[in-house]
N, C-alpha and C. Protein backbone atom coordinates (compact mmCIF):
# COMPACT_ATOMS: atom_id res chain seq x y z
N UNK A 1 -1.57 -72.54 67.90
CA UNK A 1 -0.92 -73.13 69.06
C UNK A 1 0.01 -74.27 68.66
N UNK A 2 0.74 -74.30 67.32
CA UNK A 2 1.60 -75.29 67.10
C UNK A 2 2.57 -74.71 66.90
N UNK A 3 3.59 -75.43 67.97
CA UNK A 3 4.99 -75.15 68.51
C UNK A 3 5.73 -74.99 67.17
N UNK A 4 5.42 -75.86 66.25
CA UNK A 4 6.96 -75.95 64.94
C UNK A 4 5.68 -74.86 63.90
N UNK A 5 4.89 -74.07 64.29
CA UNK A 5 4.65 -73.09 63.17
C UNK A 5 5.78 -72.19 62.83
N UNK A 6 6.07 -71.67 62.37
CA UNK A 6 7.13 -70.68 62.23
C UNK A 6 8.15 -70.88 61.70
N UNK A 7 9.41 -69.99 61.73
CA UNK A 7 10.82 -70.71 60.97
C UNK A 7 11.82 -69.96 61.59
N UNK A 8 11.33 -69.28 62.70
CA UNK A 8 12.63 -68.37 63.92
C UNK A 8 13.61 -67.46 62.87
N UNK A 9 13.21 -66.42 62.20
CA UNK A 9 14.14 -65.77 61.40
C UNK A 9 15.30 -65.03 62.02
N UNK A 10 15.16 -64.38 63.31
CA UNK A 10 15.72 -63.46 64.26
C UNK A 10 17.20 -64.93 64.69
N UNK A 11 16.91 -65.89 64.74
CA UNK A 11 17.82 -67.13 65.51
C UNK A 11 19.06 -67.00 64.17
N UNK A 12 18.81 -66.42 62.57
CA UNK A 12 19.80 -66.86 61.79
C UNK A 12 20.56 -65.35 61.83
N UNK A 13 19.87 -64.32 62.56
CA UNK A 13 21.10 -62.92 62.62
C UNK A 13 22.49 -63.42 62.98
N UNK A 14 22.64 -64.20 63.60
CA UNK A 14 24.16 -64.44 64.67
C UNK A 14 24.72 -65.14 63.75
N UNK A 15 24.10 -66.24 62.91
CA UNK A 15 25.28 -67.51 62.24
C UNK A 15 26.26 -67.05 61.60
N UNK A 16 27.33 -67.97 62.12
CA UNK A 16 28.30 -67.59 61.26
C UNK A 16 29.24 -67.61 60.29
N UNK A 17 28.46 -68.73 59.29
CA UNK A 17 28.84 -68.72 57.91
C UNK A 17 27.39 -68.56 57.37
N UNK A 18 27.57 -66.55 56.53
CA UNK A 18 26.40 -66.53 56.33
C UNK A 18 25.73 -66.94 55.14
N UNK A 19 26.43 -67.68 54.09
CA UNK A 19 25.90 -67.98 53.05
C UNK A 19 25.09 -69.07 53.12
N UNK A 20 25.46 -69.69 54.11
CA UNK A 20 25.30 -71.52 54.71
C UNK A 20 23.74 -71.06 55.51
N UNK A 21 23.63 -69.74 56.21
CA UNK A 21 22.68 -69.77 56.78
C UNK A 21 21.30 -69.16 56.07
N UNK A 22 21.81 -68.67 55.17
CA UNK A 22 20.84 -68.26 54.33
C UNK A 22 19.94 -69.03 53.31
N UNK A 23 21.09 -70.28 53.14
CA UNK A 23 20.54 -71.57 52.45
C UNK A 23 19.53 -72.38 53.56
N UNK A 24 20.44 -72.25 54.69
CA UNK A 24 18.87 -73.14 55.84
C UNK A 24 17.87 -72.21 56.00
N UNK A 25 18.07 -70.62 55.96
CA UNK A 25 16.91 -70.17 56.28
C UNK A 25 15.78 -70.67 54.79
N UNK A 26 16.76 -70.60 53.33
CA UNK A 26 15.22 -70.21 52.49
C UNK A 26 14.76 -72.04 52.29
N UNK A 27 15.68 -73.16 52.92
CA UNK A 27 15.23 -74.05 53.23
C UNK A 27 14.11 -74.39 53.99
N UNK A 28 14.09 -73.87 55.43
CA UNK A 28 13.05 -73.62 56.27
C UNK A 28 11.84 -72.95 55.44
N UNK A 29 11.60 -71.56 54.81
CA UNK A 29 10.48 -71.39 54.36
C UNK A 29 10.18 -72.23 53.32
N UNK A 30 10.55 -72.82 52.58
CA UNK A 30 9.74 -73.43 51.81
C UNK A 30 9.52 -74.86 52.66
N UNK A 31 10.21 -75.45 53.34
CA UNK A 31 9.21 -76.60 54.11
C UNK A 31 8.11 -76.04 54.67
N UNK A 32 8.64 -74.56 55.77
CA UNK A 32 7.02 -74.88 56.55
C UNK A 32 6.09 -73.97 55.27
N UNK A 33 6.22 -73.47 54.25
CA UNK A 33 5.26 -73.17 53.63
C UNK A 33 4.70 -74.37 52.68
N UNK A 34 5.61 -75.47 51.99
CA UNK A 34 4.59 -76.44 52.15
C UNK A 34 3.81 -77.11 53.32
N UNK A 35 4.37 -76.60 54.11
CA UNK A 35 3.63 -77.84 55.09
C UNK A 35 2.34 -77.31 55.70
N UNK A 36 2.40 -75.80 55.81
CA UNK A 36 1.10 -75.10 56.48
C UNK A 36 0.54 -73.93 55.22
N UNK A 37 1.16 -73.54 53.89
CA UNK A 37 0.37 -72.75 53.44
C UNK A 37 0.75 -73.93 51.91
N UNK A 38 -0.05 -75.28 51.62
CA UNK A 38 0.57 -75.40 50.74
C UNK A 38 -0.49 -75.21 49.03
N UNK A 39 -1.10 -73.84 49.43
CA UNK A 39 -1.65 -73.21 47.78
C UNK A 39 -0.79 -72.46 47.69
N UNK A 40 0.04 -71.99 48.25
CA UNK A 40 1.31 -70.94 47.60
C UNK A 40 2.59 -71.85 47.34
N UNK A 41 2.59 -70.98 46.10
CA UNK A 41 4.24 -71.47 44.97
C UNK A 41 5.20 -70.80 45.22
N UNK A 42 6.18 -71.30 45.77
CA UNK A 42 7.49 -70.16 45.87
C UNK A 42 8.10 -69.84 44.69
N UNK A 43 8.43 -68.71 44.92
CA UNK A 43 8.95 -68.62 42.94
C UNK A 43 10.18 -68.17 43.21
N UNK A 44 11.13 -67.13 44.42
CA UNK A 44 12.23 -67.33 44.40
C UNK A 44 12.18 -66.08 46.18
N UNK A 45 13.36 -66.54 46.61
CA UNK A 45 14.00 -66.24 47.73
C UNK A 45 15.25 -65.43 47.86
N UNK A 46 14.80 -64.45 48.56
CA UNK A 46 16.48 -63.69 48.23
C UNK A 46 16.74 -62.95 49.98
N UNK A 47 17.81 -62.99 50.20
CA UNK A 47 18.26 -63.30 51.36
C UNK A 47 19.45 -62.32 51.41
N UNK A 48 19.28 -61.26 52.53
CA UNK A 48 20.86 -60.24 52.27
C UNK A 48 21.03 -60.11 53.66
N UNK A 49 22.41 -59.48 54.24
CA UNK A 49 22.61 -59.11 55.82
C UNK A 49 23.09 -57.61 54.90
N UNK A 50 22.81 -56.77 56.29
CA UNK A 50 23.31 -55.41 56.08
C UNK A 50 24.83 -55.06 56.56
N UNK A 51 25.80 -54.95 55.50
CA UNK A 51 27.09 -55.17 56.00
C UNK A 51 27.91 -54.09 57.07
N UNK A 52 26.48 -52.78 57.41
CA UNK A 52 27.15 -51.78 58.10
C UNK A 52 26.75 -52.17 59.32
N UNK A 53 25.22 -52.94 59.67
CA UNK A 53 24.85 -53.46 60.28
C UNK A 53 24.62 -54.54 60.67
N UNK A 54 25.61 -55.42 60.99
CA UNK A 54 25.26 -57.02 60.95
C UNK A 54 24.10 -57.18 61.73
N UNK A 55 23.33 -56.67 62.70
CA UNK A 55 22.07 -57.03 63.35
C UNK A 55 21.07 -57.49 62.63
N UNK A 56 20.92 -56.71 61.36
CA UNK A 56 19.46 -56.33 60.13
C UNK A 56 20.30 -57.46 59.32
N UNK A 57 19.03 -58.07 58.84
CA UNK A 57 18.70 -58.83 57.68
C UNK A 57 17.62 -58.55 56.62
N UNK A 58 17.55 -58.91 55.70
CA UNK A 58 16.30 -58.59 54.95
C UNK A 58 16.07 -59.72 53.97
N UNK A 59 14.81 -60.56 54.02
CA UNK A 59 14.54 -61.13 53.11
C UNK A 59 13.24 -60.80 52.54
N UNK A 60 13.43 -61.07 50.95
CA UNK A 60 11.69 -61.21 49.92
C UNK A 60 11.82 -62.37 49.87
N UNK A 61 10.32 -62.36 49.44
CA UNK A 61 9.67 -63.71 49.29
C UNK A 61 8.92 -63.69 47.75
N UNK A 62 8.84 -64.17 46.62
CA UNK A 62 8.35 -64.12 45.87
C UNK A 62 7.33 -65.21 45.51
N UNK A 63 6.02 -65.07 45.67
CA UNK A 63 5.51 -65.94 45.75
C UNK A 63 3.68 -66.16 44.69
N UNK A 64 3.23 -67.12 44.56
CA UNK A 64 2.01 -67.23 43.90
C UNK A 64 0.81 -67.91 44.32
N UNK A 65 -0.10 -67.40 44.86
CA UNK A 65 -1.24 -68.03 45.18
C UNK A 65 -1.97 -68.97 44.33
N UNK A 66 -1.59 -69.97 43.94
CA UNK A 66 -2.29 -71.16 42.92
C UNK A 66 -3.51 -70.76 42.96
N UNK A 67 -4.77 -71.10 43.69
CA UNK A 67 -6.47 -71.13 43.07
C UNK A 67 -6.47 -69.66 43.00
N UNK A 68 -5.96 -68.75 42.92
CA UNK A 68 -6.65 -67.43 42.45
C UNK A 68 -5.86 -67.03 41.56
N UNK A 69 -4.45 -67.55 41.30
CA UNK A 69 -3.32 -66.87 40.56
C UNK A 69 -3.12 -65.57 40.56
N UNK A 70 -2.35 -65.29 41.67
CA UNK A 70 -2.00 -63.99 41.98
C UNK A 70 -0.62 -64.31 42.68
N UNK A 71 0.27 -63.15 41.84
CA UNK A 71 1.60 -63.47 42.16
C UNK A 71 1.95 -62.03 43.24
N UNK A 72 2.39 -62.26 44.15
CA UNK A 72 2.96 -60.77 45.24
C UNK A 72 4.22 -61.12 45.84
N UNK A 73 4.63 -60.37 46.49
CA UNK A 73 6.03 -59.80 47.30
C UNK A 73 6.03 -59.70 48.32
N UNK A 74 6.66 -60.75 49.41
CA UNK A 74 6.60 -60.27 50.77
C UNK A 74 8.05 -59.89 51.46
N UNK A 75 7.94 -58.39 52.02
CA UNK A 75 9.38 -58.21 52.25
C UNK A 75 9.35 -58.04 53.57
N UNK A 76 10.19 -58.71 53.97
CA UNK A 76 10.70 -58.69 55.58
C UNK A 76 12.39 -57.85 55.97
N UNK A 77 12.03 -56.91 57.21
CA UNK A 77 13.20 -56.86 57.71
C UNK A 77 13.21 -57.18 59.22
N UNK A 78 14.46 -57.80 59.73
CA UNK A 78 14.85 -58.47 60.81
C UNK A 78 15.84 -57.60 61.22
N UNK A 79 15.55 -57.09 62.93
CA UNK A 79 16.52 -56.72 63.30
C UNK A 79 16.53 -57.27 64.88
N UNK A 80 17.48 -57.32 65.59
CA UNK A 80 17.42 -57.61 66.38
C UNK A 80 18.27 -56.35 67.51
C-alpha cells in the first residue's frame, strides 16, 4: 500500500527524447530497487523501443541476489 512503490514503466512509452528517457527510466529502477529490494545488485540495464512499433518497449534487468549469490534476468515487455 505504498504510493511511491513502483517506477510507472508504461508513463515512459510517450517521451519524447527517447534516449533521455531511458536514462530516467534505468535511473528510477535502481533508486526504487535500492530503496525497497536493497539485497539485489544491479549489474546492468538495457532499455530498447520497438521502431515498427513505438507503443512496445522492452527492458532487461540484470541483476544479483547478494546473501544467496545468484545472478538472473528479468525481461519485461511494455505495451500500451
Amino acid at each position: 500500500m505504498d504510493i511511491n512503490f513502483g517506477i510507472g514503466l508504461k508513463r515512459f512509452l510517450f517521451e519524447q527524447n527517447i534516449q533521455d528517457s531511458f536514462e530516467k527510466l534505468k535511473s528510477k529502477i535502481l533508486e526504487q530497487t535500492n530503496r525497497y529490494m536493497s539485497f539485489l545488485n544491479i549489474i546492468d540495464i538495457k532499455t530498447e523501443q520497438d521502431q515498427q512499433q513505438m507503443n512496445t518497449m522492452y527492458c532487461q534487468i540484470l541483476y544479483k541476489i547478494n546473501p544467496i549469490s545468484k545472478t538472473d534476468t528479468l525481461d519485461v515487455f511494455v505495451r500500451n
